[in-house]
Protein backbone atom coordinates (compact mmCIF):
# COMPACT_ATOMS: atom_id res chain seq x y z
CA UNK A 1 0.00 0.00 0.00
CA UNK A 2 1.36 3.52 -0.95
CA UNK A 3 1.77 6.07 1.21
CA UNK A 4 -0.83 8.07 -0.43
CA UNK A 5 -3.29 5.50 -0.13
CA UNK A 6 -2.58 4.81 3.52
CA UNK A 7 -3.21 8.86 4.12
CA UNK A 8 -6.70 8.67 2.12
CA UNK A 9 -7.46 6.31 4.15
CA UNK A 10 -6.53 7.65 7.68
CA UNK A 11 -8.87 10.73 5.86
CA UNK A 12 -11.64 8.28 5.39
CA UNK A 13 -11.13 6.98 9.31
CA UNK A 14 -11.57 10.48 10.79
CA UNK A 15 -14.48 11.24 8.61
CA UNK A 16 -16.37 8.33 9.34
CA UNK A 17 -15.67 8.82 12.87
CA UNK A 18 -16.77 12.26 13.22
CA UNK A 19 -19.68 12.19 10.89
CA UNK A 20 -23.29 11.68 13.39
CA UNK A 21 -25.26 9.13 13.26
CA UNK A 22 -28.97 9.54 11.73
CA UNK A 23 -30.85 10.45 14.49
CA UNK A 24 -34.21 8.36 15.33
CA UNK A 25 -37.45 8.45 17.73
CA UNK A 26 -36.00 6.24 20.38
CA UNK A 27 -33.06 8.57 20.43
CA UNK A 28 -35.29 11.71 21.96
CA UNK A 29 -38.51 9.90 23.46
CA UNK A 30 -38.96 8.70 27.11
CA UNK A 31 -41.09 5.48 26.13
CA UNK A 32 -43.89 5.11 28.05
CA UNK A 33 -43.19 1.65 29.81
CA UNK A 34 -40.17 3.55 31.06
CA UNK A 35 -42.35 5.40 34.02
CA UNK A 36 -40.42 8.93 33.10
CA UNK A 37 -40.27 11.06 36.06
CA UNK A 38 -41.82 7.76 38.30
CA UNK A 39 -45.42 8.33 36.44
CA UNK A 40 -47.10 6.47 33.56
CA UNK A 41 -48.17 8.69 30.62
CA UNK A 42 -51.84 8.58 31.89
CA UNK A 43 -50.76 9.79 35.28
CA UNK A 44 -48.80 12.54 33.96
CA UNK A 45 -51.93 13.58 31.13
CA UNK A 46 -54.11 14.03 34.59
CA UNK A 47 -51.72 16.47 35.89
CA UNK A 48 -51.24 18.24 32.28
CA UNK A 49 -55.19 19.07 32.34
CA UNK A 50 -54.61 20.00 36.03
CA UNK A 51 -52.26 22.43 35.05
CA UNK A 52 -53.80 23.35 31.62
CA UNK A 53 -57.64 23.68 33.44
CA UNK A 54 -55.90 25.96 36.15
CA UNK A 55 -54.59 28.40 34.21
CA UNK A 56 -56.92 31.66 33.88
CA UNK A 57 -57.63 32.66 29.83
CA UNK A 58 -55.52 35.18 29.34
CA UNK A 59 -52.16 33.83 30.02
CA UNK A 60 -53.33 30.45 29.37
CA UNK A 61 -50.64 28.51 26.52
CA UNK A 62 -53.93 26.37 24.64
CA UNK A 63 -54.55 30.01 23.28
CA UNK A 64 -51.03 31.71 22.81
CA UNK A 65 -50.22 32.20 19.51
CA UNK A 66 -46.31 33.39 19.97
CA UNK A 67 -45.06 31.52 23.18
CA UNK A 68 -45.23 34.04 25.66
CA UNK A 69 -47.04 31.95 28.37
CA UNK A 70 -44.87 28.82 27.96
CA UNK A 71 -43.42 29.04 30.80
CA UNK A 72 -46.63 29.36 33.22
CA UNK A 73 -46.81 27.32 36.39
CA UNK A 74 -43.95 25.22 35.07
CA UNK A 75 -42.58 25.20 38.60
CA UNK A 76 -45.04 22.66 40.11
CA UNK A 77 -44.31 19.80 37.94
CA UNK A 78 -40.63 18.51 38.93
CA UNK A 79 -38.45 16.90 36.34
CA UNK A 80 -41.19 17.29 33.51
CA UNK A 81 -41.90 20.87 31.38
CA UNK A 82 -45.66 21.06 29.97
CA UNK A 83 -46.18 22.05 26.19
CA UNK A 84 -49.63 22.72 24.93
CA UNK A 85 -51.86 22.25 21.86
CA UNK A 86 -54.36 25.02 20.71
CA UNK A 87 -57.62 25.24 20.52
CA UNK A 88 -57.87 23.95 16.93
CA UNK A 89 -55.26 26.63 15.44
CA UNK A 90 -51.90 27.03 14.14
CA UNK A 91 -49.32 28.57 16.20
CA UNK A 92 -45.14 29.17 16.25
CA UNK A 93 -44.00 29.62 19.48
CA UNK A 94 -40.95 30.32 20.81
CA UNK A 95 -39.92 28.85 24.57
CA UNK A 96 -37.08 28.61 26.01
CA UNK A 97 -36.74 25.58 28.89
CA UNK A 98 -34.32 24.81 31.63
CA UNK A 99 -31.75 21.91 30.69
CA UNK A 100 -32.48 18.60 32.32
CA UNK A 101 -36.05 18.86 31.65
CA UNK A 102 -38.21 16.43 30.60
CA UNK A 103 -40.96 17.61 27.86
CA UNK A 104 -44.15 16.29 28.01
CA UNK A 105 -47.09 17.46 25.81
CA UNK A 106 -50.33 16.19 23.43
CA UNK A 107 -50.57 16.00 19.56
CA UNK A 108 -54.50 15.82 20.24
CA UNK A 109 -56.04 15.47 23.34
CA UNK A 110 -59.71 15.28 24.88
CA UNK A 111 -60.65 16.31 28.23
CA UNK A 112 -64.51 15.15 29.64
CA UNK A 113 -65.12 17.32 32.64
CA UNK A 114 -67.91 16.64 34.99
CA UNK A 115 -70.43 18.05 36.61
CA UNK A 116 -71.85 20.55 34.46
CA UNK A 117 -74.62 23.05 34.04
CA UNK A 118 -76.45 20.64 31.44
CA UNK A 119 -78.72 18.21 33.85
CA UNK A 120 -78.82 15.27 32.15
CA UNK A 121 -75.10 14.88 31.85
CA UNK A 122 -74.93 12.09 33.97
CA UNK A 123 -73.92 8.28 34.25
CA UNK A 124 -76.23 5.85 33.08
CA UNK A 125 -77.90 2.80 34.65
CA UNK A 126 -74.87 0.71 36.50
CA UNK A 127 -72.44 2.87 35.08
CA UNK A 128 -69.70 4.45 37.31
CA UNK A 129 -68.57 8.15 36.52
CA UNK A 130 -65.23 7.43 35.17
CA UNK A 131 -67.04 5.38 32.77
CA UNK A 132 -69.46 7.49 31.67
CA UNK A 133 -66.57 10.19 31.35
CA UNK A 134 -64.65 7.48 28.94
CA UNK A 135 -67.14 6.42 26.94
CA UNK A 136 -70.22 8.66 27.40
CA UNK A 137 -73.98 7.61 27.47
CA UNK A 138 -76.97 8.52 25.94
CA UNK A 139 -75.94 11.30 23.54
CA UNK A 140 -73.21 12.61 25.38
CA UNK A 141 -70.29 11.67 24.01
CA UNK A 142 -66.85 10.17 26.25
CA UNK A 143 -63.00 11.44 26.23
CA UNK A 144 -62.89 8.28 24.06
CA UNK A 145 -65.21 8.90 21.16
CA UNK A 146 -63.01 12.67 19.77
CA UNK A 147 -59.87 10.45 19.72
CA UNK A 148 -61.44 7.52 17.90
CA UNK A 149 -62.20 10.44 15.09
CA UNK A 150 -58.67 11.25 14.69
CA UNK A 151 -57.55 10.41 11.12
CA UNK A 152 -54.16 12.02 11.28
CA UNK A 153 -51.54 12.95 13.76
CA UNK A 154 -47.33 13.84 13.36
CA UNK A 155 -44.75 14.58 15.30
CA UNK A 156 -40.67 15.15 14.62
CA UNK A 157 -37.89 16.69 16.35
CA UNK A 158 -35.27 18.31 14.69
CA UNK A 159 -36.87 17.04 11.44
CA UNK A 160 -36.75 13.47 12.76
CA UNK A 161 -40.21 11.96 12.66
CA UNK A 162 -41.95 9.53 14.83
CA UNK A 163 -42.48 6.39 12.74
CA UNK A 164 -46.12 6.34 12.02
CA UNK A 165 -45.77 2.45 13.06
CA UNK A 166 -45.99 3.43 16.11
CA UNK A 167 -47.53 6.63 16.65
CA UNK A 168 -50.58 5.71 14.50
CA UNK A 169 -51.41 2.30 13.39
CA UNK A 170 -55.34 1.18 14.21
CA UNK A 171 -55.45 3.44 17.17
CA UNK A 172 -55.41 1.04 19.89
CA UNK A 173 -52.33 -0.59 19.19
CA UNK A 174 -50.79 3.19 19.10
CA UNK A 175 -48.25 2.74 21.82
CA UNK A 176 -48.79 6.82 21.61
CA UNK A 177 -52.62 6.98 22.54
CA UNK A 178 -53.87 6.67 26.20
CA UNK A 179 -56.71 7.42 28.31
CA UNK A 180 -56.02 8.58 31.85
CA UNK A 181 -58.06 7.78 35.42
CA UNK A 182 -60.40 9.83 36.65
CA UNK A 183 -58.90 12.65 38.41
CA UNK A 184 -59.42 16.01 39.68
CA UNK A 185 -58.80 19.36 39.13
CA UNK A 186 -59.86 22.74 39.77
CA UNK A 187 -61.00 25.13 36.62
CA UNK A 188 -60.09 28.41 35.98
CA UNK A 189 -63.67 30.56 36.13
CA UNK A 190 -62.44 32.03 33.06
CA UNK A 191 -61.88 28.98 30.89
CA UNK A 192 -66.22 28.97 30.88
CA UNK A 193 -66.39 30.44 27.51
CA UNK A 194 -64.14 27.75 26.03
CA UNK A 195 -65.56 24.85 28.48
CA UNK A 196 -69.12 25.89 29.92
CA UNK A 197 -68.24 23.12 32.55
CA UNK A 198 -65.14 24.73 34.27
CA UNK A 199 -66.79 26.66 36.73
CA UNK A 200 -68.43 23.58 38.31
CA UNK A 201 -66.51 20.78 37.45
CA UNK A 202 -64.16 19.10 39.53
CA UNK A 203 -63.65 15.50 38.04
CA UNK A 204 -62.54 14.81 34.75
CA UNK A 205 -61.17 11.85 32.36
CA UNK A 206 -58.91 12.30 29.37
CA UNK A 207 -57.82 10.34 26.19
CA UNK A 208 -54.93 11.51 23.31
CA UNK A 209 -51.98 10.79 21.75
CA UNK A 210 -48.96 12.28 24.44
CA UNK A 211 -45.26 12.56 23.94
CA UNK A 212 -42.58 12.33 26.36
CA UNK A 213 -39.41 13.72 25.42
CA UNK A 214 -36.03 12.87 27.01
CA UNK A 215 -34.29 16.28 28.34
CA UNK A 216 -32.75 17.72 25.41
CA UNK A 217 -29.53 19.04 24.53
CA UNK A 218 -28.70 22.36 25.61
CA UNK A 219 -29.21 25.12 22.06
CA UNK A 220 -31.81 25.28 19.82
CA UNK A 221 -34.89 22.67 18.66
CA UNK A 222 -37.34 22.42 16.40
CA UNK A 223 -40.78 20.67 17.58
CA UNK A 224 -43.90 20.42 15.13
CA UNK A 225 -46.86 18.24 15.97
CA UNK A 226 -50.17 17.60 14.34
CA UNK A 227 -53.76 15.98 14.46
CA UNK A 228 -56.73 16.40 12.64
CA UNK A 229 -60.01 15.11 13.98
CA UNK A 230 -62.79 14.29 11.88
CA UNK A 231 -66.65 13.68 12.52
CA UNK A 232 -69.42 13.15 9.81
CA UNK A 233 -70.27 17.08 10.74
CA UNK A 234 -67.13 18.42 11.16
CA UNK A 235 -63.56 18.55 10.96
CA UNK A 236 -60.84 20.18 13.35
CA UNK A 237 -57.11 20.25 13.29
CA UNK A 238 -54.44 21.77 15.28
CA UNK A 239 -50.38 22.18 13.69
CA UNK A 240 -48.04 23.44 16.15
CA UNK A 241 -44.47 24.57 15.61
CA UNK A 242 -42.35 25.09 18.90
CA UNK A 243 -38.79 26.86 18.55
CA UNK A 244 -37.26 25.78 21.79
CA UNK A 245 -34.46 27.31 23.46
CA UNK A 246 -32.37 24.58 26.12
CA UNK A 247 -30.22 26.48 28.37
C-alpha cells in the first residue's frame, strides 16, 4: 500500500468517525413503559389538564399564539416541562426551557369534565362516573369517542419523525394513545367560555396521543406536531411549531 493511499485512508477513518449518526425516535422519546419522572403517561396527562384547566384565559398557553405563556406554572411539575396544543389553530411559538427537563405534551387530546350546568349529563344505569366520562352515554359523548375520530396525527424533532408504526397504526395498538383515570382538578372561572363546565366541574377523564421527550440538549430545537379530527359534521385540526431554546 502507498503512502498516499494509507493517508486517504486515515482521511476516510476520521471522517467516518466524526460524521453523526442519523438520528431516530427512540433517540429523543422517554417510552412510556419507562415510568419517566416515576409516572405512567396517563398519570402525567391528569396532571397536564390539572395544570392546563388551572390556568386563567388570558395567560393560558392552549390560546397563545407566539409563546409568551410557555413558561406558566412550570414550577409545580418537577423533572417534567408542559407544552400545549391550541384550541384547533396554528401557532409558532418560541420557549425557552431549563436543561435537564423532561418535555411532556399532546398531539391531540380530549378532556370530559364533569359536573356541568347541562342536567342530564350524567352516568347511566350501573355505570360508574369514570365510565361514563370514557365512553359517554346517551348522547353525550366520552373522552374516548373525539380520539377515535382522529384520522391524522405527526410529530418530529429536529426534522426526525416519529415512525407512524408506532404513533398511529389502528389506534389502539398506538403505543402513543392513552386514556387517563379519573382525576381532579380545579378550573379556571375564566376557561367557561371555552368549556361551559369549568366553573363547576371538579372530576374529569382524558384520552390523546402524548409525547414524552427525554431532556434535550442544551441550544436550539425544532418541535412540530399535528392531528386532525374528523366527525361526519365536522372537521378540526391543530399544527403546532415550537422553537425551543435549552439552556
Amino acid at each position: 500500500m502507498s503512502k498516499r493511499t494509507c493517508a486517504l485512508t486515515a482521511v476516510f477513518l476520521v471522517i467516518l468517525l466524526f460524521t453523526p449518526m442519523i438520528a431516530s425516535a427512540q433517540d429523543f422519546i422517554a417510552p412510556p413503559e419507562s415510568l419517566p419522572g416515576g409516572l405512567s403517561y396517563q398519570q402525567w396527562s391528569a396532571l397536564w389538564w390539572q395544570w392546563a384547566w388551572a390556568i386563567p384565559l388570558p395567560i393560558n398557553p392552549i390560546f397563545d399564539l407566539t409563546g409568551a405563556d410557555c413558561a406558566v406554572h412550570q414550577f409545580r411539575y418537577g423533572p417534567v416541562w408542559f407544552l400545549a396544543g391550541t384550541n384547533g389553530t396554528e401557532a409558532t411559538r418560541d420557549c425557552t426551557i431549563p436543561a435537564g427537563k423532561m418535555i411532556f405534551f399532546p398531539i391531540i387530546n380530549y378532556g370530559n369534565d364533569y359536573p356541568c350546568p347541562d342536567k342530564n349529563f350524567q352516568p347511566g344505569p350501573r355505570q360508574s362516573l369514570e365510565q361514563f366520562l370514557t365512553i359517554g352515554y346517551g348522547g353525550y359523548i366520552g373522552a374516548r369517542q373525539p380520539i377515535d375520530h382522529v384520522t391524522a396525527v405527526s410529530a418530529s424533532l429536529d426534522g426526525v419523525s416519529v415512525s407512524d408504526q408506532d404513533l398511529f397504526p389502528p389506534p389502539e395498538n398506538s403505543k402513543y394513545r392513552d386514556t387517563s383515570p379519573i382525576f381532579w382538578f380545579h378550573g379556571d372561572p375564566s376557561l367557561k367560555d371555552w368549556d361551559p363546565c369549568v366553573p363547576v366541574a371538579h372530576t374529569a377523564v382524558s384520552d390523546g396521543y402524548w409525547i414524552m421527550l427525554k431532556p434535550l440538549s442544551k441550544g436550539a430545537h425544532t418541535l412540530i406536531f399535528s392531528g386532525t379530527e374528523t366527525f361526519p359534521t365536522y372537521s378540526t385540526g391543530l399544527t403546532v411549531t415550537y422553537n425551543l431554546t435549552v439552556k
